[in-house]
PDB file of N, CA and C in Angstrom:
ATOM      1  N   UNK A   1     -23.040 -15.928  48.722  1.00  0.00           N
ATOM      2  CA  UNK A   1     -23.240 -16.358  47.365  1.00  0.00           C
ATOM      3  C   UNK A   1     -21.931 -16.941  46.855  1.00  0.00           C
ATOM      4  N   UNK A   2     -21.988 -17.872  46.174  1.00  0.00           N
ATOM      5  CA  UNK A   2     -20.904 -18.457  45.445  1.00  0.00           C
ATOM      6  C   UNK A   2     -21.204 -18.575  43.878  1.00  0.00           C
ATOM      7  N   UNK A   3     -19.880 -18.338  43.071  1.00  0.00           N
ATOM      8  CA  UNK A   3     -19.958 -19.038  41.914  1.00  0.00           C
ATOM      9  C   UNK A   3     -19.059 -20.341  41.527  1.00  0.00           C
ATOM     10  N   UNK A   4     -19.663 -20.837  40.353  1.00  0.00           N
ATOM     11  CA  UNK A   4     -18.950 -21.949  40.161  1.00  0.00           C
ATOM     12  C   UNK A   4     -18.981 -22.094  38.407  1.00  0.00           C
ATOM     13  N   UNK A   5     -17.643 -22.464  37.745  1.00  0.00           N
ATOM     14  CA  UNK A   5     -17.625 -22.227  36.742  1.00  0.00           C
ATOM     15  C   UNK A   5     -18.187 -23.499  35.813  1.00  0.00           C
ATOM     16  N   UNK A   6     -18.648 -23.353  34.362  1.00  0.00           N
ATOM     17  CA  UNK A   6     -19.157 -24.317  33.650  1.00  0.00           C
ATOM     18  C   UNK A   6     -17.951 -24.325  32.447  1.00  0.00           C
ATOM     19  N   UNK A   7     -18.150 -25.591  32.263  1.00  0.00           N
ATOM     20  CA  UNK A   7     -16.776 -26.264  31.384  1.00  0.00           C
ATOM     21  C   UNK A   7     -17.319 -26.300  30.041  1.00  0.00           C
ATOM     22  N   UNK A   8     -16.665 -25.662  29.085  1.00  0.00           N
ATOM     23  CA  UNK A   8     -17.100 -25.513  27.457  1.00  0.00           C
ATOM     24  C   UNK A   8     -16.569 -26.557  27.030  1.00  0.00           C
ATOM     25  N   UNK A   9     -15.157 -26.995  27.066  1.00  0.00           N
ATOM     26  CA  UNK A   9     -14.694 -28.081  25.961  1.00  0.00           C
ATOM     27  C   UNK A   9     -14.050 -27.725  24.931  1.00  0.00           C
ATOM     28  N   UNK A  10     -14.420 -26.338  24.246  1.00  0.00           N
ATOM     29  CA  UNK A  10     -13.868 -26.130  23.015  1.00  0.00           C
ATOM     30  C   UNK A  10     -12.858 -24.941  23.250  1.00  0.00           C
ATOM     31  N   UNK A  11     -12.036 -24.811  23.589  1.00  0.00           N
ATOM     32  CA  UNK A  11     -11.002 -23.509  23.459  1.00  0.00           C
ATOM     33  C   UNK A  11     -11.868 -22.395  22.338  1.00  0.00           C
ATOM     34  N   UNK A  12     -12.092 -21.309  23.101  1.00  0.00           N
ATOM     35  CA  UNK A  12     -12.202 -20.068  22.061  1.00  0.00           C
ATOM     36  C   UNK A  12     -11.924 -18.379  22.964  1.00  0.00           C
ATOM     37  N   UNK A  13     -12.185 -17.656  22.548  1.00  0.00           N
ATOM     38  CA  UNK A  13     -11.952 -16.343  22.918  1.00  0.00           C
ATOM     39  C   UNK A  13     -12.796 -15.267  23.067  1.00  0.00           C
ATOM     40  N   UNK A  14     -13.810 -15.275  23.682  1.00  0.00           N
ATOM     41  CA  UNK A  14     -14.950 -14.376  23.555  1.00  0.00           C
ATOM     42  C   UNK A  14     -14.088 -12.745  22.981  1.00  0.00           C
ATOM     43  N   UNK A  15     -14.969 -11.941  22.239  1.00  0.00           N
ATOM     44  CA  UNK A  15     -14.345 -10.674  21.658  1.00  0.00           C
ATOM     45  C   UNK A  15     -15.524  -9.589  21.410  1.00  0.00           C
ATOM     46  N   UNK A  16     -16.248 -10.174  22.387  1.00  0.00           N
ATOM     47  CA  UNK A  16     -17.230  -9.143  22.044  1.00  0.00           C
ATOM     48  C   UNK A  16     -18.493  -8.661  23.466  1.00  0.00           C
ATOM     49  N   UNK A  17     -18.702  -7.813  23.742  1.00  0.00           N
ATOM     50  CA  UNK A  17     -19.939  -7.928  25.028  1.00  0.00           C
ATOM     51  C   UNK A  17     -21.499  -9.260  24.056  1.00  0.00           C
ATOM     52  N   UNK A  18     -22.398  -9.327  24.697  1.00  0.00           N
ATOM     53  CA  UNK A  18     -23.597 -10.696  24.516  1.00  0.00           C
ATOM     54  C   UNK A  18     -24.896  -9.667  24.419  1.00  0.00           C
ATOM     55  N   UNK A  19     -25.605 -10.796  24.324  1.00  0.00           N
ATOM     56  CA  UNK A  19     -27.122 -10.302  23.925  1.00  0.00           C
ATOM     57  C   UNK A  19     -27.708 -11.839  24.557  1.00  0.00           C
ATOM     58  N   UNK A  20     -28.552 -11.574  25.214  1.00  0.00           N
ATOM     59  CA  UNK A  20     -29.302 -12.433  25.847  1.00  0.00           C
ATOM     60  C   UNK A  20     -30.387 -12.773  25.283  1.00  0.00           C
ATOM     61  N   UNK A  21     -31.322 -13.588  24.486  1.00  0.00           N
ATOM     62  CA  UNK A  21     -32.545 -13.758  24.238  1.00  0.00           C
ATOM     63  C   UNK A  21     -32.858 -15.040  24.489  1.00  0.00           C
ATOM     64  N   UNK A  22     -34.060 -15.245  24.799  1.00  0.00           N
ATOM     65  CA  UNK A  22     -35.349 -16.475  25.078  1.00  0.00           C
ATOM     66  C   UNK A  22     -34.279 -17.468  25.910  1.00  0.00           C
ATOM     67  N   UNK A  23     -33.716 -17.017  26.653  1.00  0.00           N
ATOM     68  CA  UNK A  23     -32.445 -17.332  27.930  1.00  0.00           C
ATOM     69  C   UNK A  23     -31.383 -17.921  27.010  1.00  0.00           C
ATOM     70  N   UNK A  24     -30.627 -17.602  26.144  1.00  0.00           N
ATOM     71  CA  UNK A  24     -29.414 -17.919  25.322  1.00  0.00           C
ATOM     72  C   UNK A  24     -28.643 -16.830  24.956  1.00  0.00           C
ATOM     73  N   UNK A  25     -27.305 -16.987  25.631  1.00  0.00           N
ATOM     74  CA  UNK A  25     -26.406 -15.961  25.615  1.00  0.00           C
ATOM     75  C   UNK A  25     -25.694 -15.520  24.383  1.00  0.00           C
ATOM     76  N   UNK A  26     -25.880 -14.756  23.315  1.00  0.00           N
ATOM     77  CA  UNK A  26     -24.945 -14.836  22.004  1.00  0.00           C
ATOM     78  C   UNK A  26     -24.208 -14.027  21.817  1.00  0.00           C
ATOM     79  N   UNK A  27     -22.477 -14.636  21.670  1.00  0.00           N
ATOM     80  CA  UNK A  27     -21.266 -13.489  21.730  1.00  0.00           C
ATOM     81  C   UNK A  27     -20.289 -14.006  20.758  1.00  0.00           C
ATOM     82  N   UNK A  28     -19.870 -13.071  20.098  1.00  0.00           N
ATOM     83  CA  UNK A  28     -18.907 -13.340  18.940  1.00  0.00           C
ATOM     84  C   UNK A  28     -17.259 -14.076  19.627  1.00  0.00           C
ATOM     85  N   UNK A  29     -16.741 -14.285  18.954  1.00  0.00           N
ATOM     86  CA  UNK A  29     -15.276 -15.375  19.582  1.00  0.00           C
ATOM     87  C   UNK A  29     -14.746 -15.665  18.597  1.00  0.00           C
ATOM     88  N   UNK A  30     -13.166 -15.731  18.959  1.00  0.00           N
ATOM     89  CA  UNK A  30     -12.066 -16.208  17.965  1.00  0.00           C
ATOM     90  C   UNK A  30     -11.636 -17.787  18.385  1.00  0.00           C
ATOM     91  N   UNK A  31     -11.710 -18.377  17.416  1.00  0.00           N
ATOM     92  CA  UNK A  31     -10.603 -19.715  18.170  1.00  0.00           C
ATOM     93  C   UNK A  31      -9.305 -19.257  18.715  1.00  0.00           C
ATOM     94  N   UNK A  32      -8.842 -20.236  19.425  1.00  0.00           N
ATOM     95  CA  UNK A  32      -7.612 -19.893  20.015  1.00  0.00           C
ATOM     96  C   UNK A  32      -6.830 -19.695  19.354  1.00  0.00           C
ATOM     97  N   UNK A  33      -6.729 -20.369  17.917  1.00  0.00           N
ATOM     98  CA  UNK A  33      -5.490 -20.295  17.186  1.00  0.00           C
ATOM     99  C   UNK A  33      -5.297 -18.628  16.119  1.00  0.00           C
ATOM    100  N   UNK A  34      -6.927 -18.005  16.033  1.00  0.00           N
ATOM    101  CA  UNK A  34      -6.832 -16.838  15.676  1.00  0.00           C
ATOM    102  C   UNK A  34      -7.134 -15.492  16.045  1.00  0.00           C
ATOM    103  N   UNK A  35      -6.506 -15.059  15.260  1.00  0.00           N
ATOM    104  CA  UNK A  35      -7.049 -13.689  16.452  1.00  0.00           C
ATOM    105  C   UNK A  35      -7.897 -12.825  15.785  1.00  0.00           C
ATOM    106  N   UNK A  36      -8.504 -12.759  14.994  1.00  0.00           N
ATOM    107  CA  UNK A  36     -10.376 -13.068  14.595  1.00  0.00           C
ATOM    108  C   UNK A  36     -11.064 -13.408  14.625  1.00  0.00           C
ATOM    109  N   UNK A  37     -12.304 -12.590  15.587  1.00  0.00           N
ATOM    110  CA  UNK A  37     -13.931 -13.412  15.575  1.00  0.00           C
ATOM    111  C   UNK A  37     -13.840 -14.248  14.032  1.00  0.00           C
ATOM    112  N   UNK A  38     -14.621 -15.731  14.543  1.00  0.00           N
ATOM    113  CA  UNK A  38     -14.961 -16.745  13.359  1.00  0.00           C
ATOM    114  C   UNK A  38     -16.313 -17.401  13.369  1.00  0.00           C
ATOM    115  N   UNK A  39     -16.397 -17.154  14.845  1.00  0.00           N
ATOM    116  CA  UNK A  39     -17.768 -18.077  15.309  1.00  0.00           C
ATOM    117  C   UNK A  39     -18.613 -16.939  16.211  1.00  0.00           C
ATOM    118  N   UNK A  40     -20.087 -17.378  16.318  1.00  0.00           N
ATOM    119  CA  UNK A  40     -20.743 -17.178  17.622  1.00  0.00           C
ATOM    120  C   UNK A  40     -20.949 -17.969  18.510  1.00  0.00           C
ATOM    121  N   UNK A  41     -21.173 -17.981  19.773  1.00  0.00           N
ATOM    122  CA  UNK A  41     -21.099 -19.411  20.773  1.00  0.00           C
ATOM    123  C   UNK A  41     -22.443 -18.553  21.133  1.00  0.00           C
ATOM    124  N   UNK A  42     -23.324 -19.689  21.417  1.00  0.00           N
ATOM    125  CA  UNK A  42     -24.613 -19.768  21.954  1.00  0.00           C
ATOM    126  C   UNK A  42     -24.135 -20.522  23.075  1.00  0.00           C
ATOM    127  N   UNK A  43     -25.002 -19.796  24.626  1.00  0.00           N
ATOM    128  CA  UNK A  43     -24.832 -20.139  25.618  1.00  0.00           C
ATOM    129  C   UNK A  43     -25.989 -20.468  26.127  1.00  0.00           C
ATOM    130  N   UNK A  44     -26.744 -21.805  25.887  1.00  0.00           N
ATOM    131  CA  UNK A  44     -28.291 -21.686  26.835  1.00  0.00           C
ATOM    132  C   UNK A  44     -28.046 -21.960  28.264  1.00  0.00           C
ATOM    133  N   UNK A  45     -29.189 -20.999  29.195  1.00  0.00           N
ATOM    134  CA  UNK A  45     -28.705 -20.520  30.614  1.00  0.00           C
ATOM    135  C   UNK A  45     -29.573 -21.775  30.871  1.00  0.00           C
ATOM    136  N   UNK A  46     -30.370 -22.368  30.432  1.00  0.00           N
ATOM    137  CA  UNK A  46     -31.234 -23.010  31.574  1.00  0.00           C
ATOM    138  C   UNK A  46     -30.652 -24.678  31.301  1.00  0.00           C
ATOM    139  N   UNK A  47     -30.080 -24.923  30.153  1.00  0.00           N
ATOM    140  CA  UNK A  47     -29.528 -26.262  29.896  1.00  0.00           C
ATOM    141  C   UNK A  47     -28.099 -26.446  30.341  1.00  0.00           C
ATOM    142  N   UNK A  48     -27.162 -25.023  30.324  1.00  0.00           N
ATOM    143  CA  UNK A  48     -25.949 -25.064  30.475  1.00  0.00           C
ATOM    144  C   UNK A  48     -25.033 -26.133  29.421  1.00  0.00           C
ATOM    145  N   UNK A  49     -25.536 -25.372  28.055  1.00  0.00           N
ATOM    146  CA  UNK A  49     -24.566 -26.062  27.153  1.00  0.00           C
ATOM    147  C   UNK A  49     -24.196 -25.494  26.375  1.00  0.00           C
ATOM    148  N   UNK A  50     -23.585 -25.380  25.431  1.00  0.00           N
ATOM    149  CA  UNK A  50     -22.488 -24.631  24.381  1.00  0.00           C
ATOM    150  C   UNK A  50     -23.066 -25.029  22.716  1.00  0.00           C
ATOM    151  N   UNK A  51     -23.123 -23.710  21.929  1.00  0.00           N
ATOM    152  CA  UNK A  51     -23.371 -24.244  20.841  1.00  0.00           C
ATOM    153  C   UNK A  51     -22.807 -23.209  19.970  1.00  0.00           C
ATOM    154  N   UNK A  52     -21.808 -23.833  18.955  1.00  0.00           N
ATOM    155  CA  UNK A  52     -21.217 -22.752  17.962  1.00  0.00           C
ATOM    156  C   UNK A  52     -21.181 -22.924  16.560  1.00  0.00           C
ATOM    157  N   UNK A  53     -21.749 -21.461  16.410  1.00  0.00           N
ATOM    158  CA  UNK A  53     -22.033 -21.125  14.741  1.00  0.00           C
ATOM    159  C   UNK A  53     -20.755 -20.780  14.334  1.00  0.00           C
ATOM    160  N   UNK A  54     -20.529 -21.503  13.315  1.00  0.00           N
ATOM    161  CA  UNK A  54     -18.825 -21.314  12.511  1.00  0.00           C
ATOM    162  C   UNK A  54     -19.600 -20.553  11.600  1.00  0.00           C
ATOM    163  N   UNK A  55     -19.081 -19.272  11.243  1.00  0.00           N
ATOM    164  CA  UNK A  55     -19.562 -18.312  10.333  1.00  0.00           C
ATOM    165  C   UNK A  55     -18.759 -18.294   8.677  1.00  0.00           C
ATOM    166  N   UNK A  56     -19.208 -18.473   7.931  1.00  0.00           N
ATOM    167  CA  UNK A  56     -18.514 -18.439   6.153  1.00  0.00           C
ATOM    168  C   UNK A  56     -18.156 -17.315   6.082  1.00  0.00           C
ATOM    169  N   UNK A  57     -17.020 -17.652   5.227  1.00  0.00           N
ATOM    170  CA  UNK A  57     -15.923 -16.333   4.514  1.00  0.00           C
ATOM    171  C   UNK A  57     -16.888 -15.470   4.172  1.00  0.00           C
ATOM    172  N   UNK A  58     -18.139 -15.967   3.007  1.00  0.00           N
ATOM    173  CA  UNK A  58     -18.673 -14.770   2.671  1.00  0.00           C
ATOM    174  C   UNK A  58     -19.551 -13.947   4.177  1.00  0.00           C
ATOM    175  N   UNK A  59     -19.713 -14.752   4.974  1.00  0.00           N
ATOM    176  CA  UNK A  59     -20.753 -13.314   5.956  1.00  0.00           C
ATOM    177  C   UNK A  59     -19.003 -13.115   7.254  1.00  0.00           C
ATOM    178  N   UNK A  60     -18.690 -13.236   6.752  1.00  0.00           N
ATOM    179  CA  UNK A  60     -17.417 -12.805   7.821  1.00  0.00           C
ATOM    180  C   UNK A  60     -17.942 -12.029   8.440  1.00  0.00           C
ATOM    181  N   UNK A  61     -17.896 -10.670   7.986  1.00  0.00           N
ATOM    182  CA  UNK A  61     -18.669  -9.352   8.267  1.00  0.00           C
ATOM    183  C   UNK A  61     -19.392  -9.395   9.667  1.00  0.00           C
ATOM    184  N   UNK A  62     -20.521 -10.493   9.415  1.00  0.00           N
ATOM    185  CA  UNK A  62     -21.061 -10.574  11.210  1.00  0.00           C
ATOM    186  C   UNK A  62     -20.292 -10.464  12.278  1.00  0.00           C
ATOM    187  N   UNK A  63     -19.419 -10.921  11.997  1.00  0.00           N
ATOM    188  CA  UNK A  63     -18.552 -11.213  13.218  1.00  0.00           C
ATOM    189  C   UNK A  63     -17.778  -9.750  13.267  1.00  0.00           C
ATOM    190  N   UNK A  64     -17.464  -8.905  12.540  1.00  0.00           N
ATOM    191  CA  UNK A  64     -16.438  -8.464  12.642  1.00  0.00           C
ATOM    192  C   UNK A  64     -16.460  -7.061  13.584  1.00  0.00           C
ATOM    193  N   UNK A  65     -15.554  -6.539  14.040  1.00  0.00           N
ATOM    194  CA  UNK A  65     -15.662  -5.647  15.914  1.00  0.00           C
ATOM    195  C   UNK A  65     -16.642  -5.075  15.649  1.00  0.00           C
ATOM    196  N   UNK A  66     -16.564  -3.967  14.306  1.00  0.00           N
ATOM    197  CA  UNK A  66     -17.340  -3.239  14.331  1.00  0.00           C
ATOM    198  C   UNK A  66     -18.665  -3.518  14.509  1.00  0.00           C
ATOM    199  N   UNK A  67     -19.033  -4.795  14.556  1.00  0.00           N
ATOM    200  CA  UNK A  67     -20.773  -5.054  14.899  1.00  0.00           C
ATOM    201  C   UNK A  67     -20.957  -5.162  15.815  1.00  0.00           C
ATOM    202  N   UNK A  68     -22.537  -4.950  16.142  1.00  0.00           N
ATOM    203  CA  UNK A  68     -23.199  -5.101  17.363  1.00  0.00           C
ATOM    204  C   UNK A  68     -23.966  -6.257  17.212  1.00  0.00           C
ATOM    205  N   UNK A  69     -24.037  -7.313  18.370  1.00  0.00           N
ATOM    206  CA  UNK A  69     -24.800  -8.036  18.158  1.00  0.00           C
ATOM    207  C   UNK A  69     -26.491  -7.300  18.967  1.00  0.00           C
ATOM    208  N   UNK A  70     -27.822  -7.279  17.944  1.00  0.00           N
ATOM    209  CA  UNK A  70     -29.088  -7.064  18.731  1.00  0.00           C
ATOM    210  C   UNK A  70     -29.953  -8.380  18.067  1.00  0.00           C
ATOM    211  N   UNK A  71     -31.015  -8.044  18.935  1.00  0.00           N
ATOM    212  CA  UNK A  71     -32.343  -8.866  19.224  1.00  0.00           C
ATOM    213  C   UNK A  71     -33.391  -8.409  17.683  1.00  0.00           C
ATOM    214  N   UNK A  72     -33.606  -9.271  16.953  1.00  0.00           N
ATOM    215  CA  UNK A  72     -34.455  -8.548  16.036  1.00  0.00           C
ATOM    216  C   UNK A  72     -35.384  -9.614  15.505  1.00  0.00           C
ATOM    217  N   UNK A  73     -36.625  -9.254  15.956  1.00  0.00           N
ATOM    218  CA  UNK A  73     -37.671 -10.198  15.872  1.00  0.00           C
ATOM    219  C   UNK A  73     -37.548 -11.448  16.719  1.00  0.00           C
ATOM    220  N   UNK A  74     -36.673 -11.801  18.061  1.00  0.00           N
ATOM    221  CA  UNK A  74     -36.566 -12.520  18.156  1.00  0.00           C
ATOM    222  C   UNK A  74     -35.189 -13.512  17.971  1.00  0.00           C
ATOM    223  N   UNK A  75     -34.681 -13.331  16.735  1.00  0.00           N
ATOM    224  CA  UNK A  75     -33.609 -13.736  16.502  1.00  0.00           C
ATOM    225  C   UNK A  75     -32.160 -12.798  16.682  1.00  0.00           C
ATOM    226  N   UNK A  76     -31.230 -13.710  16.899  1.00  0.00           N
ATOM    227  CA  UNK A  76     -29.749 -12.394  16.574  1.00  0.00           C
ATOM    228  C   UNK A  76     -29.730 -12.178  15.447  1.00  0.00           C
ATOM    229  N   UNK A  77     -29.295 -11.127  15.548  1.00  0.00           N
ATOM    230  CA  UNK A  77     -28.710 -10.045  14.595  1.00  0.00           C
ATOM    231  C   UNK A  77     -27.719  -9.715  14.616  1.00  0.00           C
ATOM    232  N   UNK A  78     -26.958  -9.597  13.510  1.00  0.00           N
ATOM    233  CA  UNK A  78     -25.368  -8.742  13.739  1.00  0.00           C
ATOM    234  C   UNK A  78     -25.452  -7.520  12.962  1.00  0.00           C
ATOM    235  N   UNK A  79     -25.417  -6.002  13.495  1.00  0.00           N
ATOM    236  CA  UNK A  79     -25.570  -4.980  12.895  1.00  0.00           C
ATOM    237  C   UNK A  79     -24.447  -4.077  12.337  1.00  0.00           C
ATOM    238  N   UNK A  80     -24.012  -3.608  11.640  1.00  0.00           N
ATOM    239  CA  UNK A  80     -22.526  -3.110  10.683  1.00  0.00           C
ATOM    240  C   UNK A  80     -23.217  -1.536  10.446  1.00  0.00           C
ATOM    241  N   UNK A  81     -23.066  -0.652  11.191  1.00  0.00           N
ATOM    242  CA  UNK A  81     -23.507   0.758  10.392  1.00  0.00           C
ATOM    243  C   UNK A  81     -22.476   1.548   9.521  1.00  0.00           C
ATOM    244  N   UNK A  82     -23.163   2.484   8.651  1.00  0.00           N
ATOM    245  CA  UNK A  82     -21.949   2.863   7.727  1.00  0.00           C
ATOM    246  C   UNK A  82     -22.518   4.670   7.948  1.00  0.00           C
ATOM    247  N   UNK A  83     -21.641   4.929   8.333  1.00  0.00           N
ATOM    248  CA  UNK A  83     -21.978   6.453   8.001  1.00  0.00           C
ATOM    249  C   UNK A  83     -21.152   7.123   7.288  1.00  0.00           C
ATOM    250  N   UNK A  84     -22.040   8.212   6.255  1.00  0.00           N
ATOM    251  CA  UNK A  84     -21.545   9.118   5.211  1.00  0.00           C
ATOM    252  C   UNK A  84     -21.972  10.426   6.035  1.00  0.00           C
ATOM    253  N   UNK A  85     -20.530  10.892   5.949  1.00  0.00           N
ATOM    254  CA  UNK A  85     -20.220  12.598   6.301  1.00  0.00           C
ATOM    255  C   UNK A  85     -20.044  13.387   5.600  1.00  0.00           C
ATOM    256  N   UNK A  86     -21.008  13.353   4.304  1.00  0.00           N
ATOM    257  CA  UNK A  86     -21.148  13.776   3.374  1.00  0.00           C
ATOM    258  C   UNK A  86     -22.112  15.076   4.175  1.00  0.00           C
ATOM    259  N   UNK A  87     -22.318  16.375   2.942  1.00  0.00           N
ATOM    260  CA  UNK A  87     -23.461  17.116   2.971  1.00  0.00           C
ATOM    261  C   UNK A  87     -24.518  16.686   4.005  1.00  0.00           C
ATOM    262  N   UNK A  88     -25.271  15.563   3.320  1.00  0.00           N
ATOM    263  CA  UNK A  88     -26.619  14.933   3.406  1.00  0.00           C
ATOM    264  C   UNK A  88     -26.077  14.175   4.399  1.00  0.00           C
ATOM    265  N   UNK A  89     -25.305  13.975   4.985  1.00  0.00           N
ATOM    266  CA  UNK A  89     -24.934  12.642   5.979  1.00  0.00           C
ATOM    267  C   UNK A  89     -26.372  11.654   5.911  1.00  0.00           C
ATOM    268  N   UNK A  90     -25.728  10.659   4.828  1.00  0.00           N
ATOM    269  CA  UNK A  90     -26.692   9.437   5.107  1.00  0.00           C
ATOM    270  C   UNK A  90     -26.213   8.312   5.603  1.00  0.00           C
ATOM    271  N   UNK A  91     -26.989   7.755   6.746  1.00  0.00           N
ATOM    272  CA  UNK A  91     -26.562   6.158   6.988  1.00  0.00           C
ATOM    273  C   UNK A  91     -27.202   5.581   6.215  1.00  0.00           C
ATOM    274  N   UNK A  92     -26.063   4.396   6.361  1.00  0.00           N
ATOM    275  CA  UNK A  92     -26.871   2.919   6.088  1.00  0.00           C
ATOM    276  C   UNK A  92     -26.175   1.712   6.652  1.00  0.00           C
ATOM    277  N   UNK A  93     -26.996   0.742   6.490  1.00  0.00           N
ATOM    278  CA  UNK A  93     -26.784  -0.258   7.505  1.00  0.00           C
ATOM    279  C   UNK A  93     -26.194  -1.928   6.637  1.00  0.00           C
ATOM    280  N   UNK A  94     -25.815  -2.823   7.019  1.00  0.00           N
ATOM    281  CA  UNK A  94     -25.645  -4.532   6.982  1.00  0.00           C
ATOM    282  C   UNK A  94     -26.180  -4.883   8.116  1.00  0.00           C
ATOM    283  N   UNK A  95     -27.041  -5.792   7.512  1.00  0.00           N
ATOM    284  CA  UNK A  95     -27.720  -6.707   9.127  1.00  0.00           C
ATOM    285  C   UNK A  95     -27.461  -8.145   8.464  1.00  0.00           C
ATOM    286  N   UNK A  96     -27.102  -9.201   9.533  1.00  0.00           N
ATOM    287  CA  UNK A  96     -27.052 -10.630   9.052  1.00  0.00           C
ATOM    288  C   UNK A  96     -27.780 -10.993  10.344  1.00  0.00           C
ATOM    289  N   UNK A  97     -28.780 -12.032   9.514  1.00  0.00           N
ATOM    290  CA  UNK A  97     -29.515 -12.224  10.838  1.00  0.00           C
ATOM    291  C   UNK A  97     -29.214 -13.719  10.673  1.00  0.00           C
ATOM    292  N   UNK A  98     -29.054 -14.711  12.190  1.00  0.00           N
ATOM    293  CA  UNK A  98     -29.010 -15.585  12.328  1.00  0.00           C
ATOM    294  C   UNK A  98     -29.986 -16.703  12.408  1.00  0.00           C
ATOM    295  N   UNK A  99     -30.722 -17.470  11.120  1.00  0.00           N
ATOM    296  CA  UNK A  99     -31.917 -18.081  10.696  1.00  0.00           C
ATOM    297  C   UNK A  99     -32.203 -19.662  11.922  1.00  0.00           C
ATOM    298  N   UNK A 100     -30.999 -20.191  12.092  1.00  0.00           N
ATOM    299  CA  UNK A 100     -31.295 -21.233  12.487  1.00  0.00           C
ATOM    300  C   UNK A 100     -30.064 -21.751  13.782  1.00  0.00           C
ATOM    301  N   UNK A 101     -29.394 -21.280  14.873  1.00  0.00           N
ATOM    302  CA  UNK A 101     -28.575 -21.743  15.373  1.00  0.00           C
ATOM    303  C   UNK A 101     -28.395 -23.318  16.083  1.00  0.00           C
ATOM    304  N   UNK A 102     -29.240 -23.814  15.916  1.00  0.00           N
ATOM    305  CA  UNK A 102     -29.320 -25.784  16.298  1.00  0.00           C
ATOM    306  C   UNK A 102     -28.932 -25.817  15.077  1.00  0.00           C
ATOM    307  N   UNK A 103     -29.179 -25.606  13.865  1.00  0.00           N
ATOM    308  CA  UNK A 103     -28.846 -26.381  12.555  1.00  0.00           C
ATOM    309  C   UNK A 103     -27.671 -27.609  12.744  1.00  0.00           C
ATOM    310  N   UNK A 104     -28.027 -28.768  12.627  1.00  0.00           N
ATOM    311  CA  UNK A 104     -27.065 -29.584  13.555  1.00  0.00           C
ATOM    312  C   UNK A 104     -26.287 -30.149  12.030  1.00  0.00           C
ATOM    313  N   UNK A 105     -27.066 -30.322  10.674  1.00  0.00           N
ATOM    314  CA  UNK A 105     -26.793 -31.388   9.455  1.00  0.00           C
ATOM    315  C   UNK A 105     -26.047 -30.098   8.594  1.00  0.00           C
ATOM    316  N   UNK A 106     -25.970 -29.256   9.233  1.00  0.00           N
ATOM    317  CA  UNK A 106     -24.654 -28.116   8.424  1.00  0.00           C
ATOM    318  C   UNK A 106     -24.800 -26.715   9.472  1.00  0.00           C
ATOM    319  N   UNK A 107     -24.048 -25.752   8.188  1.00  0.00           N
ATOM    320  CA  UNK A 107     -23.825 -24.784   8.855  1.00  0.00           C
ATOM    321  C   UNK A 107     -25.233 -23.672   8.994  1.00  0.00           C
ATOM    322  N   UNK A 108     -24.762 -22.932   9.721  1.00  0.00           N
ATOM    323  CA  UNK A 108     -26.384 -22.252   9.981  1.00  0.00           C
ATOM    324  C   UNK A 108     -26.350 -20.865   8.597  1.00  0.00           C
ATOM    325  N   UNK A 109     -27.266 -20.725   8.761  1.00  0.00           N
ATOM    326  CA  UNK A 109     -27.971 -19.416   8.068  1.00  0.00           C
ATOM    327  C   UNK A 109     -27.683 -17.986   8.494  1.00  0.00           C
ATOM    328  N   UNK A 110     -26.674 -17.468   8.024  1.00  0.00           N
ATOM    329  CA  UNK A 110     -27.155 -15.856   8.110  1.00  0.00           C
ATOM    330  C   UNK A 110     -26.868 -14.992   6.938  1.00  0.00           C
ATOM    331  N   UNK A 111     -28.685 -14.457   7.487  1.00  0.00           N
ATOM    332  CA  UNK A 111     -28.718 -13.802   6.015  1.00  0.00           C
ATOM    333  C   UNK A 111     -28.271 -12.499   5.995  1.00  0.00           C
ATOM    334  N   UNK A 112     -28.090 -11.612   4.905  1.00  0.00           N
ATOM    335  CA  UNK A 112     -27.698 -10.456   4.713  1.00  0.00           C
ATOM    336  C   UNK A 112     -28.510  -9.491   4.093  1.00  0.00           C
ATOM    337  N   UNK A 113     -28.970  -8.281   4.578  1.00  0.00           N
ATOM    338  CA  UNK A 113     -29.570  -7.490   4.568  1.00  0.00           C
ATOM    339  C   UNK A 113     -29.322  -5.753   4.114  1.00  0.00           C
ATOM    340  N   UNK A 114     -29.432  -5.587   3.415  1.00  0.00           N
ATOM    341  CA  UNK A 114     -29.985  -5.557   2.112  1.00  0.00           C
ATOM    342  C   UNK A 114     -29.427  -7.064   1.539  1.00  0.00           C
ATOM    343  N   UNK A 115     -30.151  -7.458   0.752  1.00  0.00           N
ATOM    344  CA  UNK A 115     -29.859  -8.237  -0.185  1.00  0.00           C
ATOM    345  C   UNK A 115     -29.576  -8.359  -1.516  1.00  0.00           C
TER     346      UNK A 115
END
């Protein structure tokens, strides 16, 4: 068996393990120049091409270590849990889910959950 590597083009930094869905690889990444997740890079396996969601100041949050990226409904998700070690220990959660990653005429959609 051999491998052989595929050429991105864009300098970045993967910073996170992936989530695979409907054969597209999605993993959080810093540009080179920072050393903070900023983007997600979509990896489709069967086209072998590169596609990256530049994420807004306000959903920073998706990106950030503490999330997990999962599968939810289909789409990514970036999950943020919060736990209280209170008495009652209650969780709760941030989910930003990713609405549209082709969005080619701007930036993509992720929404935030609760809202």
């Amino acid at each position: 068996m051999s491998w052989r590597t595929i050429e991105c083009g864009t300098p970045h930094s993967p910073s996170s393990g992936g989530v695979c869905i409907s054969g597209v690889l999605y993993y959080k990444a810093a540009d080179q120049l920072l050393s903070k997740a900023s983007m997600i890079v979509c990896f489709d396996v069967r086209s072998e091409k590169y596609n990256f969601v530049r994420v807004r100041e306000s959903s920073i949050g998706a990106v950030d270590t503490t999330t997990t990226l999962i599968n939810y409904k289909g789409k990514l998700a970036s999950l943020m849990m919060e736990r209280s070690y209170s008495f009652w220990s209650s969780i709760s959660f941030d989910m930003w889910v990713l609405q549209d990653p082709t969005n080619k005429n701007g930036r993509s959609i992720l929404t935030s959950f609760p809202s």
